[in-house]
N, C-alpha and C. Protein backbone atom coordinates (compact mmCIF):
# COMPACT_ATOMS: atom_id res chain seq x y z
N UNK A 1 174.77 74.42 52.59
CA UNK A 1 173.43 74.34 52.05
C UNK A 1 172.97 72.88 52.11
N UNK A 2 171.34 72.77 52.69
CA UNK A 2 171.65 71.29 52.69
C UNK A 2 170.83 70.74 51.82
N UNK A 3 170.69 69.68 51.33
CA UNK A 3 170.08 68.84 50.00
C UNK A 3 169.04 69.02 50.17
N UNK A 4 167.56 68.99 48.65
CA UNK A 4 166.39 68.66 49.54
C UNK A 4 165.61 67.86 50.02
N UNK A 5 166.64 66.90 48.98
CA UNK A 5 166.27 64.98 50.21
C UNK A 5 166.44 64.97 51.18
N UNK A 6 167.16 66.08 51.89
CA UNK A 6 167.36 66.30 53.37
C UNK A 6 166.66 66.90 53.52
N UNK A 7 165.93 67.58 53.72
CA UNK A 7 164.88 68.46 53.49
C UNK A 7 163.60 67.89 53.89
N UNK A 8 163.46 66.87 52.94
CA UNK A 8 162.48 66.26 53.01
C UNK A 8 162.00 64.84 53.86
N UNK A 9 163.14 64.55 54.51
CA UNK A 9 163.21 63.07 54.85
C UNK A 9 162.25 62.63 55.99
N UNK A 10 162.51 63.85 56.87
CA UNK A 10 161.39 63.42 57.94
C UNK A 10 160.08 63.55 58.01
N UNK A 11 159.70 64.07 56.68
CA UNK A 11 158.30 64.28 56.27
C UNK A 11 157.80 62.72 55.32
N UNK A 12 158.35 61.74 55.32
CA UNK A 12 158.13 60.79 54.45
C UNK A 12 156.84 59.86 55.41
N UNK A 13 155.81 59.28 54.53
CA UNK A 13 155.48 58.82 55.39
C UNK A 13 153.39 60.00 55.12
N UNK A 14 153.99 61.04 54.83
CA UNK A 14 153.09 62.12 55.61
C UNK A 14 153.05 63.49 54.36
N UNK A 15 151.42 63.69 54.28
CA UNK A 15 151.26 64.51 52.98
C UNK A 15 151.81 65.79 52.78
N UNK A 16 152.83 66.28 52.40
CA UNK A 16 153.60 67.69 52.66
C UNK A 16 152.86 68.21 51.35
N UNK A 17 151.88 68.10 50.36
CA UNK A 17 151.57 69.18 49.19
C UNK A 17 150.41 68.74 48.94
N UNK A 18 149.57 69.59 48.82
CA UNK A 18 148.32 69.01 47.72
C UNK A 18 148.55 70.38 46.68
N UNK A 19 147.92 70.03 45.62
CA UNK A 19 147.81 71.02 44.69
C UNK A 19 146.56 71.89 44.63
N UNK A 20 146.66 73.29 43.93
CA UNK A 20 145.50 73.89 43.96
C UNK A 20 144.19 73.26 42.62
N UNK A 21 143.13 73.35 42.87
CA UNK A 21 142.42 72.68 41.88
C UNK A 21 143.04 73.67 40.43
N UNK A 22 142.71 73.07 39.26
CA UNK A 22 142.74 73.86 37.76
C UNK A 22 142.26 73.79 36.71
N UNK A 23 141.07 74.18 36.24
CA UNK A 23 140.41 73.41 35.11
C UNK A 23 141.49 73.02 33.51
N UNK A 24 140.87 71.94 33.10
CA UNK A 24 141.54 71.46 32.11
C UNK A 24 140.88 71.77 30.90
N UNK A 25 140.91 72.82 29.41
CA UNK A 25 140.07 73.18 28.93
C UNK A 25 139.65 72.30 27.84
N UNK A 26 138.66 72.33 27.08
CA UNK A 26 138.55 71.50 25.57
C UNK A 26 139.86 72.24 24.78
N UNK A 27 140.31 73.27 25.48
CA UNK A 27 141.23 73.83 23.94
C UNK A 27 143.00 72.68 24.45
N UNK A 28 142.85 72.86 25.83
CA UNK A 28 143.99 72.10 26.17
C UNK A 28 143.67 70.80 25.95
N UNK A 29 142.95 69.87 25.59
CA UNK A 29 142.71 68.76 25.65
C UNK A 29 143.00 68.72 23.73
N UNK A 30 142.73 69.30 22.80
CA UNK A 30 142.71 69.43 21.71
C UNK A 30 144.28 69.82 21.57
N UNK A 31 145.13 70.76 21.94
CA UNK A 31 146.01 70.86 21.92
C UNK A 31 147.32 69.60 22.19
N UNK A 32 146.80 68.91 22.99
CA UNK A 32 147.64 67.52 23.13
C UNK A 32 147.20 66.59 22.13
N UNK A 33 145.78 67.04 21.46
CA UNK A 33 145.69 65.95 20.04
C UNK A 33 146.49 66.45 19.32
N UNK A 34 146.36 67.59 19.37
CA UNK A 34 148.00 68.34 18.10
C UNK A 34 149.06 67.38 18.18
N UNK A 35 149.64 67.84 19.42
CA UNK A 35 150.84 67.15 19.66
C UNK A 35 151.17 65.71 19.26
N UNK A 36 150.03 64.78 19.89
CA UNK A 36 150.38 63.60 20.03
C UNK A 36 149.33 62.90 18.83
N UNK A 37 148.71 63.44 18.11
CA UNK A 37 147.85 63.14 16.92
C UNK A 37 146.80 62.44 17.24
N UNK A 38 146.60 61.99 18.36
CA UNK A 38 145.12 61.40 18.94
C UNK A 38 144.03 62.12 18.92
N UNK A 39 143.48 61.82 17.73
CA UNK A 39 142.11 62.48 17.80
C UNK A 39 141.00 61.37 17.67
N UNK A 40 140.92 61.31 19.06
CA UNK A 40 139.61 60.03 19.70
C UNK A 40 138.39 60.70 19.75
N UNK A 41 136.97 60.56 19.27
CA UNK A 41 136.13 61.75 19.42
C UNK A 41 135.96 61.55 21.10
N UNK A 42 136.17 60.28 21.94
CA UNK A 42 135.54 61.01 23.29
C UNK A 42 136.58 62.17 24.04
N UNK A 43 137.62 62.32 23.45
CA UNK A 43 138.97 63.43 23.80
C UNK A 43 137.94 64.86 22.78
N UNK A 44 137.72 64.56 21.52
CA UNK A 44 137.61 65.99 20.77
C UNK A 44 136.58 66.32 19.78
N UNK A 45 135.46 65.52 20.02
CA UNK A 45 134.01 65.69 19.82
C UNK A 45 133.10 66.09 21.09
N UNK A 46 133.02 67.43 21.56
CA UNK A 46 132.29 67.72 22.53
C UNK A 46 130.77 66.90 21.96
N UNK A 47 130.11 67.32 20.64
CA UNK A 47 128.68 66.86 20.62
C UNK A 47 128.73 65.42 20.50
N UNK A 48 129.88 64.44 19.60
CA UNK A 48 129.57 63.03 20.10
C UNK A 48 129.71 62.74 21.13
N UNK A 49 130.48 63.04 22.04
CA UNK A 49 130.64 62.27 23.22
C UNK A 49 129.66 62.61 24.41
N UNK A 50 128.86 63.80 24.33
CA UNK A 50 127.61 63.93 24.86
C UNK A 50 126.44 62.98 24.68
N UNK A 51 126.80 62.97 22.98
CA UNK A 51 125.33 61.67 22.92
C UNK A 51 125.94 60.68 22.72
N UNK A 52 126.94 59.62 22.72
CA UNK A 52 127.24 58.36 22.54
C UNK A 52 128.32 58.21 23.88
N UNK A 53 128.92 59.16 24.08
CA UNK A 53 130.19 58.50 25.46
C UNK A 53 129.62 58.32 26.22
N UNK A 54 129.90 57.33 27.39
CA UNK A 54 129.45 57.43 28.69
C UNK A 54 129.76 58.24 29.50
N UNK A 55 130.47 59.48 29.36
CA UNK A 55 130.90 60.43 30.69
C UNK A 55 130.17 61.69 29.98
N UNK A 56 129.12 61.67 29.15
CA UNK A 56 128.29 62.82 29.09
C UNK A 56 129.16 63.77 28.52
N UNK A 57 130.43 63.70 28.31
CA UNK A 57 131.12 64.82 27.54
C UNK A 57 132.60 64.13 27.32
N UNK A 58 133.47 65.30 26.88
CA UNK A 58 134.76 64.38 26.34
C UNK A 58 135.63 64.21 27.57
N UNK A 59 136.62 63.85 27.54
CA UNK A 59 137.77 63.23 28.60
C UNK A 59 138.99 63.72 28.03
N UNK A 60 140.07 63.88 29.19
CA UNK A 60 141.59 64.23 28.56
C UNK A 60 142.13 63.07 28.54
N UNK A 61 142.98 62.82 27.55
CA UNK A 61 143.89 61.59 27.60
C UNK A 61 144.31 61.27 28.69
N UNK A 62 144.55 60.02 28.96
CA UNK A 62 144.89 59.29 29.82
C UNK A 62 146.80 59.91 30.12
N UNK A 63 147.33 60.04 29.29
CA UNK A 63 148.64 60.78 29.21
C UNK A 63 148.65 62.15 28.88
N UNK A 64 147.76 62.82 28.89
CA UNK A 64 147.98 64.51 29.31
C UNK A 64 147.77 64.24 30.72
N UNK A 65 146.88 63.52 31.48
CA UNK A 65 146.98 63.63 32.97
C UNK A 65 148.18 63.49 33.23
N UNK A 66 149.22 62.44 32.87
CA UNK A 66 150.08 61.78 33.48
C UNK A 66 151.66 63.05 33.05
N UNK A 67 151.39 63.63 32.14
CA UNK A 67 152.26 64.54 31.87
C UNK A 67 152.08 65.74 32.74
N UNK A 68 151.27 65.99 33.56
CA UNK A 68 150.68 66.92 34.50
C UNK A 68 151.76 66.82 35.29
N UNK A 69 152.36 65.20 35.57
CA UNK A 69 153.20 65.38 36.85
C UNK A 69 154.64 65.92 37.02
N UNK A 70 154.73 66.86 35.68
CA UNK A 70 156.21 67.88 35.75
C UNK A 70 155.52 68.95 36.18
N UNK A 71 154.21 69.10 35.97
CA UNK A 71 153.85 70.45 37.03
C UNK A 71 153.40 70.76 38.14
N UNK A 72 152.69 69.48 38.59
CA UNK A 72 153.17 69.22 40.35
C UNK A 72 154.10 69.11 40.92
N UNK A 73 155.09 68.06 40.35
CA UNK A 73 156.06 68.33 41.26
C UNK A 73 157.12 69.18 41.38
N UNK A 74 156.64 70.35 40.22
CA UNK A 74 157.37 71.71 40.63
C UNK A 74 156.63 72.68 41.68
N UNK A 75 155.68 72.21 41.06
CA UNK A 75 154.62 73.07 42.57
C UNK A 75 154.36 72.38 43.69
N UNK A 76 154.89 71.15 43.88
CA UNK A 76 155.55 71.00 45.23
C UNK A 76 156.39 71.06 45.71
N UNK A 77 157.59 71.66 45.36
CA UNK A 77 158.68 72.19 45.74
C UNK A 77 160.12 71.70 45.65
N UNK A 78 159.67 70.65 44.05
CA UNK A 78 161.34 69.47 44.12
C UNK A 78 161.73 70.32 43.56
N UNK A 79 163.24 70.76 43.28
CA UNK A 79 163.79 70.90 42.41
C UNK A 79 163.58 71.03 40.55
N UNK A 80 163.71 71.48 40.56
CA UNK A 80 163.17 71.46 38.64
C UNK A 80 164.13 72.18 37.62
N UNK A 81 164.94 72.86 38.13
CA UNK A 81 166.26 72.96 37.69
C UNK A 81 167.60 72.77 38.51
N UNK A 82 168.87 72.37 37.75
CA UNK A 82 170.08 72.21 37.93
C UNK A 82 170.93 73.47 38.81
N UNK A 83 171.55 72.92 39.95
CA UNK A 83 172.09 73.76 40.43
C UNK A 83 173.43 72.90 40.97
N UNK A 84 174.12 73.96 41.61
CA UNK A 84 175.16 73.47 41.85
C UNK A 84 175.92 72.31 42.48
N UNK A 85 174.74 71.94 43.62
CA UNK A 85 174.82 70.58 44.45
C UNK A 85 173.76 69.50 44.02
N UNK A 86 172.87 70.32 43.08
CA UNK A 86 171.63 68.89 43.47
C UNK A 86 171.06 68.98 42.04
N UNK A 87 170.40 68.15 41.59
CA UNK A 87 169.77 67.90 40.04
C UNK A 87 168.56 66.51 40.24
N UNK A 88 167.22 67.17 40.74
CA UNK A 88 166.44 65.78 40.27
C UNK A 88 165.84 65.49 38.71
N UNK A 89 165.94 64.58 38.50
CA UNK A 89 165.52 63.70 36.84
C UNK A 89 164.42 62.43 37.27
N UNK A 90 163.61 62.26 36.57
CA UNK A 90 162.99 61.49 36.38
C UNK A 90 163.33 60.28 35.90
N UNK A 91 163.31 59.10 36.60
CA UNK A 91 164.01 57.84 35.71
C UNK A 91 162.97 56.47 35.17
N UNK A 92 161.48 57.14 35.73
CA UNK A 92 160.37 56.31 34.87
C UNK A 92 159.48 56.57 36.26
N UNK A 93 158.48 54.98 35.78
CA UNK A 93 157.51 55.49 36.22
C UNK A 93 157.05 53.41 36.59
N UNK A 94 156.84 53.47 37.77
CA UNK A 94 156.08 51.67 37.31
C UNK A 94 154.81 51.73 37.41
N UNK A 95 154.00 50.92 36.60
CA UNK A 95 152.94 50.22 36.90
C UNK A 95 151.51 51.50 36.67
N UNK A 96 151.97 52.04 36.01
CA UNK A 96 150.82 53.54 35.66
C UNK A 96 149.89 52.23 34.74
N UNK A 97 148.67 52.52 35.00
CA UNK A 97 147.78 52.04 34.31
C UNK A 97 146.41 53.19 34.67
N UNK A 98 146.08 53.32 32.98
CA UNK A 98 144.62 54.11 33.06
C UNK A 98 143.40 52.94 32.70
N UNK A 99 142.46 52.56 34.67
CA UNK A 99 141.72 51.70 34.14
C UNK A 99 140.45 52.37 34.04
């Protein structure tokens, strides 16, 4: 069986996935204020952030986007669970900035 860094090697270089589009809802955007207790009104005031934000409505955190990327890159085809030869993990991330 062969790895899927092998798999993948000669495709480097060159776009092997895009994702399908998916809307992001006000209830999911509210739901990560649960979680993470950020309740910013331009995240979870639909009517302030219509009349005072500049993007005409609210925004998802800057880190619900970035937490998105355990579900791309299962839906691009890495690995996402443990098997017998191979195990990918995440070991960070550099230089993420939301400007």
């Amino acid at each position: 069986m062969s790895r899927f860094v092998d798999k993948i090697a000669g495709q480097v270089g060159t776009e092997i996935f895009a994702s399908a589009w998916f809307e992001i809802s006000q209830d999911d955007v509210d739901a990560f204020s649960v979680l993470t207790r950020d309740w910013d009104y331009m995240h979870n005031d639909p009517e302030w952030a219509a009349d005072k934000g500049p993007w005409g409505g609210t925004i998802a955190h800057g880190f619900f986007l970035l937490s998105l990327l355990a579900h791309f890159h299962g839906q691009a085809g890495f690995p996402t669970l443990a098997s017998d030869d191979e195990y990918v993990i995440n070991y960070g991330l550099d230089r993420v900035r939301f400007i």
